[in-house]
N, C-alpha and C. Protein backbone atom coordinates (compact mmCIF):
# COMPACT_ATOMS: atom_id res chain seq x y z
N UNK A 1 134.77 95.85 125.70
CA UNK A 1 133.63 96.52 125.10
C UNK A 1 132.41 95.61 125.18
N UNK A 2 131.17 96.22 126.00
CA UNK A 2 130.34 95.05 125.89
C UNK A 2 129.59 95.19 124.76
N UNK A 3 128.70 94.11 124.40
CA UNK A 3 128.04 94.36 122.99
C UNK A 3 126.49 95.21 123.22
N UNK A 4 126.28 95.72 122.29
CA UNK A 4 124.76 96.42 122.14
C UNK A 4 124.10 95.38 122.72
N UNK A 5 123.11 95.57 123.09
CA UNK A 5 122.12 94.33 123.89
C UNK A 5 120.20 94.75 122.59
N UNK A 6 119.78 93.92 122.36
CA UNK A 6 118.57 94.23 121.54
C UNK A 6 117.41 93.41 121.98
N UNK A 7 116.31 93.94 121.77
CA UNK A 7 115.56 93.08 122.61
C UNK A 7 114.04 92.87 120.91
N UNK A 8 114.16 91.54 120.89
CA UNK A 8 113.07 91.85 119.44
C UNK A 8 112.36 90.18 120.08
N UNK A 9 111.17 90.09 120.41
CA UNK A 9 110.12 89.26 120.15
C UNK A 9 110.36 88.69 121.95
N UNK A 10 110.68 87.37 122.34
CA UNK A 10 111.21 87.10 123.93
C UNK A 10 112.37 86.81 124.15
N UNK A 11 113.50 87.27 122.93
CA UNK A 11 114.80 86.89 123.43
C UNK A 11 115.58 88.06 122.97
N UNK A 12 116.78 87.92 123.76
CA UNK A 12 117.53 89.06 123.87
C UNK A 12 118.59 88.92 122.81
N UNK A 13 119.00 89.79 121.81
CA UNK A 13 119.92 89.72 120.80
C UNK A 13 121.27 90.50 121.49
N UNK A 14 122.37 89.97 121.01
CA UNK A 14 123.18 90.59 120.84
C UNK A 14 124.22 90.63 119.85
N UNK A 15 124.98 91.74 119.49
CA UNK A 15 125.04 91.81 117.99
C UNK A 15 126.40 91.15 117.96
N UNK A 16 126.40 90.52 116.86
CA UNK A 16 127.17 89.18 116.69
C UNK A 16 128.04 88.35 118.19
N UNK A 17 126.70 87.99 118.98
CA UNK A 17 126.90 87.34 120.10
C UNK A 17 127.73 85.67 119.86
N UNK A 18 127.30 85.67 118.39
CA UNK A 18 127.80 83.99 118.48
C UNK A 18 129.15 83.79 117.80
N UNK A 19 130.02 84.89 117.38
CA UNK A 19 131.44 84.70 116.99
C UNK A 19 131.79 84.21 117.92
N UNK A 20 132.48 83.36 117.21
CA UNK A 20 133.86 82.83 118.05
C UNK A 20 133.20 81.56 119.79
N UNK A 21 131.84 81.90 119.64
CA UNK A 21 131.19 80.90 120.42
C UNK A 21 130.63 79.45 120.31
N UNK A 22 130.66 78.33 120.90
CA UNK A 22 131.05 77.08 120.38
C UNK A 22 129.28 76.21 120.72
N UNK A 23 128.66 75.94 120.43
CA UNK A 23 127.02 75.38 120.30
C UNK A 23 126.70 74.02 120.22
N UNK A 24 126.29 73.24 121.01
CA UNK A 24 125.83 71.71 121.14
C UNK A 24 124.33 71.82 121.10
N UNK A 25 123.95 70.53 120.16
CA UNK A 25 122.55 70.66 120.36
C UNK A 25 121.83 69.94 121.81
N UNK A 26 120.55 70.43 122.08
CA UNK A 26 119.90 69.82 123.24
C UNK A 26 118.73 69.38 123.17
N UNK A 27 118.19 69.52 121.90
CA UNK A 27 116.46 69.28 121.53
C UNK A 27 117.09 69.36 119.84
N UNK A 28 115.62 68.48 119.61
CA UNK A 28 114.99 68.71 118.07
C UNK A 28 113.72 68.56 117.90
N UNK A 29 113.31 68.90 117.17
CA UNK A 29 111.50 68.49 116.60
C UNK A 29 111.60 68.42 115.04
N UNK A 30 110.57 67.41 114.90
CA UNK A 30 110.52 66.84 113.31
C UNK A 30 111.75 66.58 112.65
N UNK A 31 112.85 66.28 113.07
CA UNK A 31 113.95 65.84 112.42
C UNK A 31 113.77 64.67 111.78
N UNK A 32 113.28 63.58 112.35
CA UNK A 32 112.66 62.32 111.86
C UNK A 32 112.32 62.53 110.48
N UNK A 33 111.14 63.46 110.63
CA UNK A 33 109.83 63.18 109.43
C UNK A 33 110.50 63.64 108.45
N UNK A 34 111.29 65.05 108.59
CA UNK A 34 111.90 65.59 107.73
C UNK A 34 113.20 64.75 106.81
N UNK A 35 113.84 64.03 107.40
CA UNK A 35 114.79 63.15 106.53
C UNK A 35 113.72 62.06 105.68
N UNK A 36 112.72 61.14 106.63
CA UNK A 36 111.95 60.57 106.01
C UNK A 36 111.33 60.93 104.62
N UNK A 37 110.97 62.34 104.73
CA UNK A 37 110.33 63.08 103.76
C UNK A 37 111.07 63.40 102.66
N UNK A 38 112.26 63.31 102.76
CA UNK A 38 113.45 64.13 101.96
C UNK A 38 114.39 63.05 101.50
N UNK A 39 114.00 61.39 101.61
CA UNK A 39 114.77 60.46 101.24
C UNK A 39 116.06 60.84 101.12
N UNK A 40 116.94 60.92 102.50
CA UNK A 40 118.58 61.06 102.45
C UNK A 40 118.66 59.55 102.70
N UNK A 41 120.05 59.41 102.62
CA UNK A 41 120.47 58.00 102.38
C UNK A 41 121.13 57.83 103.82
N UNK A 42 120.94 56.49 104.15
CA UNK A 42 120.77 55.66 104.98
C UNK A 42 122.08 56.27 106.31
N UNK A 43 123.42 56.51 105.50
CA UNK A 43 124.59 56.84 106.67
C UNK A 43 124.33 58.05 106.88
N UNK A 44 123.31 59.14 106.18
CA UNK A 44 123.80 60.61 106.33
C UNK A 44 122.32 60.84 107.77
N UNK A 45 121.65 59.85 107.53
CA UNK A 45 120.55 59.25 108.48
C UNK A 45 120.98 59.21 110.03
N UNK A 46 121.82 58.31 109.69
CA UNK A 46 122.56 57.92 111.36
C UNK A 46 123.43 58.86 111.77
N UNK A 47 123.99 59.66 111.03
CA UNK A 47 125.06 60.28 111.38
C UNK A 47 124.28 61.80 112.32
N UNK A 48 122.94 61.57 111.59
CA UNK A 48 122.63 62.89 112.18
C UNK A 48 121.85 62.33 113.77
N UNK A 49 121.61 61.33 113.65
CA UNK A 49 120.48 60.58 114.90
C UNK A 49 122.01 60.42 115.90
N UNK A 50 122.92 60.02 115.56
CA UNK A 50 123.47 59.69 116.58
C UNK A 50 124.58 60.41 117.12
N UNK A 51 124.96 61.68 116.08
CA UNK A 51 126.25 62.39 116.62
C UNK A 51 125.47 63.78 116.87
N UNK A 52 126.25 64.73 118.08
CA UNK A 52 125.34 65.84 118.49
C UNK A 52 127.20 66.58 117.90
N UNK A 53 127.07 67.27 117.03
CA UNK A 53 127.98 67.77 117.01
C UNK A 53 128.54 69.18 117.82
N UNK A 54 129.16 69.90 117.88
CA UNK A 54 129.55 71.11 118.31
C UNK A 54 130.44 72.20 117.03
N UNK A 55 129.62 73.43 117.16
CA UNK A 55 130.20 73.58 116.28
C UNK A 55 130.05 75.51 116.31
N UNK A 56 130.75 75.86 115.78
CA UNK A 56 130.96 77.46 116.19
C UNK A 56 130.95 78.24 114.53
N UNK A 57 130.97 79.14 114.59
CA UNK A 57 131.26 80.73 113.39
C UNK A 57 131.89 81.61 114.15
N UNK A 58 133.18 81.86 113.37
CA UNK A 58 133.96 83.06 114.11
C UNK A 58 134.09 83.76 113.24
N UNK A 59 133.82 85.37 112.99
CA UNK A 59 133.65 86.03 112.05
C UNK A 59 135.60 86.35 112.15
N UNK A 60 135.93 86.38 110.45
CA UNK A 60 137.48 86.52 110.45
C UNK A 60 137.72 88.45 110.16
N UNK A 61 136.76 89.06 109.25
CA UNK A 61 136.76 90.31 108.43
C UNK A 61 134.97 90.28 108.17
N UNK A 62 134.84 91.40 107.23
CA UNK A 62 133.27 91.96 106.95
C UNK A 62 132.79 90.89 106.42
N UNK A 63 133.54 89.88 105.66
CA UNK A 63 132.40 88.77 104.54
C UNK A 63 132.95 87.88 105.17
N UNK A 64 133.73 87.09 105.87
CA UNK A 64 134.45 86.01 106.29
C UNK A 64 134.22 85.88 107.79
N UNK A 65 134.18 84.31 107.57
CA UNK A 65 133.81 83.11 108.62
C UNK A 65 134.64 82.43 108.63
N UNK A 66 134.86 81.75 109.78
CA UNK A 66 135.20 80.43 109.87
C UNK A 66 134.72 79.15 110.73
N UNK A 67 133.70 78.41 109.89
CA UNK A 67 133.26 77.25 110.71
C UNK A 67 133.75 76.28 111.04
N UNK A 68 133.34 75.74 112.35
CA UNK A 68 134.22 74.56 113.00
C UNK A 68 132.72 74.16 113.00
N UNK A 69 133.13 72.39 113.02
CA UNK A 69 132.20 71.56 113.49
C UNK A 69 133.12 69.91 113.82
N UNK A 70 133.16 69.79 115.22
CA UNK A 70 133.64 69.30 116.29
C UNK A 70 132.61 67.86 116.41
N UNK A 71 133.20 66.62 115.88
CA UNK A 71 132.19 65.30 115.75
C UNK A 71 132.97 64.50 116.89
N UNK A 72 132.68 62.88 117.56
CA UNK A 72 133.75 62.14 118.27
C UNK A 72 134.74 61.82 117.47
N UNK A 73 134.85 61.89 116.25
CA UNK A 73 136.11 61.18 115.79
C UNK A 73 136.81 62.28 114.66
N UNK A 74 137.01 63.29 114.43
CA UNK A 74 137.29 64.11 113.85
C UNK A 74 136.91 65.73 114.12
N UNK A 75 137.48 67.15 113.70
CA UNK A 75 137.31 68.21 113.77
C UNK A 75 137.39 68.50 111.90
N UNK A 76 135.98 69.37 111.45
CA UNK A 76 136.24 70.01 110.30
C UNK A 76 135.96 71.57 110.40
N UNK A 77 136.95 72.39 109.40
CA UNK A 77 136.48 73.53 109.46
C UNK A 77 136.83 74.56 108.07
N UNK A 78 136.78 75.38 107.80
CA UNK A 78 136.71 76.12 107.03
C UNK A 78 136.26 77.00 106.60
N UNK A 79 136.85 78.18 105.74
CA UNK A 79 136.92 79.21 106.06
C UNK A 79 135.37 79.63 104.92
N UNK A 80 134.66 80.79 104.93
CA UNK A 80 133.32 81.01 104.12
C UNK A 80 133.40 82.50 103.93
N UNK A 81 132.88 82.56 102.81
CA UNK A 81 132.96 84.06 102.19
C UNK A 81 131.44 84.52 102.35
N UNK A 82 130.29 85.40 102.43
CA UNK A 82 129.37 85.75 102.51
C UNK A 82 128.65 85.86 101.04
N UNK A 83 127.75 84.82 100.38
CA UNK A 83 127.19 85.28 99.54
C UNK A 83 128.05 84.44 98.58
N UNK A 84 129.39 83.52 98.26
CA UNK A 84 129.77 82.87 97.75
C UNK A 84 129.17 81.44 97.87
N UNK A 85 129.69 80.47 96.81
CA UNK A 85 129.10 79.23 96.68
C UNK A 85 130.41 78.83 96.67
N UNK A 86 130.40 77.74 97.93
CA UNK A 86 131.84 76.58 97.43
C UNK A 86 131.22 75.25 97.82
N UNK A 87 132.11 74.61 96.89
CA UNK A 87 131.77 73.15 97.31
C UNK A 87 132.53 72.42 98.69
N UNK A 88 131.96 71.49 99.29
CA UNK A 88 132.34 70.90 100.54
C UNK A 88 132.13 69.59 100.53
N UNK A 89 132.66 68.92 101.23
CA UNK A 89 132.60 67.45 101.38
C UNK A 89 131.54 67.45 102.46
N UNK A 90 130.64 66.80 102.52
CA UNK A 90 129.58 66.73 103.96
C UNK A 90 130.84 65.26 104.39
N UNK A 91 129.76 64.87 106.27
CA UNK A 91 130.26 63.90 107.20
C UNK A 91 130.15 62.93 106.21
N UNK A 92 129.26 62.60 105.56
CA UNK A 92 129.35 61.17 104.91
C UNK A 92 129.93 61.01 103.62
N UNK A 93 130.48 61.98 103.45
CA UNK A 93 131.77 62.15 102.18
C UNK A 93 131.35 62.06 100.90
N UNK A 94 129.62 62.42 100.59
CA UNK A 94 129.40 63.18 99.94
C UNK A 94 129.31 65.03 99.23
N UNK A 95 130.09 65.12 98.07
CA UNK A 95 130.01 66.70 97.51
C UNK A 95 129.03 67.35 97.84
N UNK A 96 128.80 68.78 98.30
CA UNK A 96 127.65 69.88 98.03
C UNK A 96 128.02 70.97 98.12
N UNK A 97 127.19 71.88 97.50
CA UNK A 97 127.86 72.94 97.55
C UNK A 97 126.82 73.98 98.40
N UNK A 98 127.51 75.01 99.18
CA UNK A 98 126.94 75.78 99.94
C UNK A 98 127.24 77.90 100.22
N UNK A 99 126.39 78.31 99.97
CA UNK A 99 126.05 79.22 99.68
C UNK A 99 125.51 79.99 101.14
N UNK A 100 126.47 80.93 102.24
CA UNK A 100 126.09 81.47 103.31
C UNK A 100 125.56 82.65 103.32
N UNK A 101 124.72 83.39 104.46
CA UNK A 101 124.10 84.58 104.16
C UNK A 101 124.30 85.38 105.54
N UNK A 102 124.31 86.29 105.72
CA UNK A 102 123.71 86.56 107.27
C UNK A 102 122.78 87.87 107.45
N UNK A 103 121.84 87.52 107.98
CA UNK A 103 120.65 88.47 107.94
C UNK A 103 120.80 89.37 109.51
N UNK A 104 120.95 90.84 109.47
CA UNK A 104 121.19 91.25 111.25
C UNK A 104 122.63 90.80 111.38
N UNK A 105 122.45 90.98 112.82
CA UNK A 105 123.84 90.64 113.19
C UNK A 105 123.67 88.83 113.97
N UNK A 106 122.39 88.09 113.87
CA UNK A 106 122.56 87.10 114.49
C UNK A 106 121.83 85.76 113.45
N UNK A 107 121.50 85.92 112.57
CA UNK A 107 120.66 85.15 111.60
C UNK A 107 121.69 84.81 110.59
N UNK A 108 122.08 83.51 110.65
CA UNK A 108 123.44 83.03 109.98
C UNK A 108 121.99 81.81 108.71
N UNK A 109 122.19 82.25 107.53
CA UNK A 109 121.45 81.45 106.70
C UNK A 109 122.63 80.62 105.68
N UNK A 110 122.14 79.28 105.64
CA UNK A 110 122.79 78.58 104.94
C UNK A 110 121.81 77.47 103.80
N UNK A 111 122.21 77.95 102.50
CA UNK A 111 122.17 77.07 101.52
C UNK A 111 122.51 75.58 100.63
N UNK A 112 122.18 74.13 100.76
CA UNK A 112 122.94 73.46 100.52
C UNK A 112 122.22 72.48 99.63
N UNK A 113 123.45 72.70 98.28
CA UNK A 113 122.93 72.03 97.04
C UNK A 113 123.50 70.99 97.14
N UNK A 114 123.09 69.64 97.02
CA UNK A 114 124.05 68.60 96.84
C UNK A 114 124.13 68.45 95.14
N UNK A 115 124.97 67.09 94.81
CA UNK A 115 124.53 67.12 93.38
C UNK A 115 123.77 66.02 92.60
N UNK A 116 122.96 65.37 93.86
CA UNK A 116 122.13 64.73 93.50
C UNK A 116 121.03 64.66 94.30
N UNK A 117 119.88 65.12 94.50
CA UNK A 117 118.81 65.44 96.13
C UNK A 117 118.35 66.83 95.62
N UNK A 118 117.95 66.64 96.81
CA UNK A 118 116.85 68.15 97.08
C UNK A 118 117.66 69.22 97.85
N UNK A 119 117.70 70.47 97.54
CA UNK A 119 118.24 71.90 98.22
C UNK A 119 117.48 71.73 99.41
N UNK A 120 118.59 72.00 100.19
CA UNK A 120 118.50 72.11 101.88
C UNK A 120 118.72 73.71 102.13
N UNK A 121 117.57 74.29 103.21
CA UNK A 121 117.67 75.68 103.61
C UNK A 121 118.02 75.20 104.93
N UNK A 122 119.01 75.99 105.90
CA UNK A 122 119.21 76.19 107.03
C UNK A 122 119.13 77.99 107.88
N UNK A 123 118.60 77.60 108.68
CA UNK A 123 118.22 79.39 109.12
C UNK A 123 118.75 79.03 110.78
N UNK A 124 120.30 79.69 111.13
CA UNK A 124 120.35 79.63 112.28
C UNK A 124 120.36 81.06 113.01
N UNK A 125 119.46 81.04 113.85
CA UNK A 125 119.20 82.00 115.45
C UNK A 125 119.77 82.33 116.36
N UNK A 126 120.34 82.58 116.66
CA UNK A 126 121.70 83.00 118.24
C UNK A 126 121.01 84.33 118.85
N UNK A 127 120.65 83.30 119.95
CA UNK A 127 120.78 84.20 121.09
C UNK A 127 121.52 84.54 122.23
N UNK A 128 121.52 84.75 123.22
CA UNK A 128 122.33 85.43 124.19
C UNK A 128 122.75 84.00 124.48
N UNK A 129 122.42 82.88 124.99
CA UNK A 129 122.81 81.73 125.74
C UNK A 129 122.68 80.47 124.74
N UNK A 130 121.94 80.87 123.68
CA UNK A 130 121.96 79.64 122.27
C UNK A 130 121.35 79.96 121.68
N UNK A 131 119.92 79.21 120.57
CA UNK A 131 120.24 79.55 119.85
C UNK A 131 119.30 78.26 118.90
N UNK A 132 118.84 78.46 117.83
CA UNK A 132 118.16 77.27 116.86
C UNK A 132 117.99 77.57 115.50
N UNK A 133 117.89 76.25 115.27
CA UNK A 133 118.25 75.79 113.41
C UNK A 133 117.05 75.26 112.85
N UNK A 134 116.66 76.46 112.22
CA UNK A 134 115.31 75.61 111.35
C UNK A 134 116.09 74.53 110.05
N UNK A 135 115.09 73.54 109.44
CA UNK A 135 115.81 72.84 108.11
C UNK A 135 114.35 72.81 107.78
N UNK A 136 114.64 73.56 106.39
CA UNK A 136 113.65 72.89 105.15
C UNK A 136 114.32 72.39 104.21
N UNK A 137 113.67 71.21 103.48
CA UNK A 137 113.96 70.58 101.84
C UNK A 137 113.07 71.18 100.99
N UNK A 138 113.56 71.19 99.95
CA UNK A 138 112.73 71.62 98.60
C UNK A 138 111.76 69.70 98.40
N UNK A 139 110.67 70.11 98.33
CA UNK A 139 109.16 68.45 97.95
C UNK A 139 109.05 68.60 98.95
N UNK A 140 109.45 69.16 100.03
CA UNK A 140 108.41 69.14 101.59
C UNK A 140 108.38 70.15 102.43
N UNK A 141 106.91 70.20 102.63
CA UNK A 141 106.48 71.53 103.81
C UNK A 141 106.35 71.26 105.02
N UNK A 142 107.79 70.29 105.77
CA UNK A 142 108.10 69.96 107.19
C UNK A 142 109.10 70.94 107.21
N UNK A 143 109.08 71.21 108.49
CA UNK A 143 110.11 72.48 108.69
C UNK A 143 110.69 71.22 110.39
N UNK A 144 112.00 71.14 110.27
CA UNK A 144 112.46 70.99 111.52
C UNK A 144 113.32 71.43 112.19
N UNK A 145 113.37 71.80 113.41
CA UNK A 145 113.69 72.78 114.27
C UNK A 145 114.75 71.84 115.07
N UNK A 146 116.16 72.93 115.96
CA UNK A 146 117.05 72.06 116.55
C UNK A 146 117.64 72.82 117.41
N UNK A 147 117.23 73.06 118.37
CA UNK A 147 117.88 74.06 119.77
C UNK A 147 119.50 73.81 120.23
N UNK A 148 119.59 74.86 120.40
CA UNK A 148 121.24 74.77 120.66
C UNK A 148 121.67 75.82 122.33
N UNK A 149 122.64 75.29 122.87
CA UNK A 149 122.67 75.83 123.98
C UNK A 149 124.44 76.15 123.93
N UNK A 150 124.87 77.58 124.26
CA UNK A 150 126.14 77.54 124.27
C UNK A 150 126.69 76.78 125.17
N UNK A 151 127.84 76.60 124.84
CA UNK A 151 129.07 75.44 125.64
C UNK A 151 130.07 76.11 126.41
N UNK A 152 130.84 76.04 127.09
CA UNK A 152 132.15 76.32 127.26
C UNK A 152 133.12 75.84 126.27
């Protein structure tokens, strides 16, 4: 069955094109300023400068996900309810808790409270071949952006 094909602004949608499809990043902009701005601590710093992770959403049922995210030295994943809050361990083995949304069939929004910092918004985009991640913090009006290209 092929999927509906949609065409809204210069890229081509397709409706839930990114289940079960696996995403490396290839670009960023303002990632820098934005941690700078948002005083994260020093390992959650490096971890993001130096690992490009890979990482997928496979829709399981109507409210359910399951994210993978694929680092060099480990695989994490787990399963997400739509509109629920659970807590998670981030890479640097700090608690937060996170709260998913999905807007359309390709606008995967993610919420993330830690329990000590500033609320992190994530707004990811999928398109036909990839795909990008805005990040805002709550105390700053840097928005940074992070292109993603599907993988095999």
């Amino acid at each position: 069955m092929n999927p509906i094909k949609h065409i809204r602004g210069k890229h081509k949608w397709l409706d839930m094109s990114f289940s079960g499809k696996r995403y490396k990043r290839v670009s960023s902009e303002n990632v820098d300023e934005l941690i700078k701005a948002s005083n994260s601590n020093e390992n959650l710093i490096q971890m993001l400068k130096s690992n490009a992770p890979i990482f997928s959403f496979t829709r399981l049922d109507e409210k359910t996900f399951e994210f993978r995210l694929e680092v060099p030295d480990k695989i994490m994943s787990h399963k997400l309810v739509l509109g629920e809050e659970v807590e998670m361990s981030r890479r640097d083995g700090s608690k937060v808790k996170i709260v998913y949304s999905l807007e359309g069939d390709n606008v995967m929004k993610q919420v993330i409270t830690p329990r000590e910092g500033k609320k992190a918004y994530f707004t990811r985009e999928f398109y036909e071949k990839g795909g990008k991640m805005t990040i805002q913090v709550d105390g700053t009006d840097i928005i940074a952006t992070v292109f993603y290209e599907q993988i095999e």
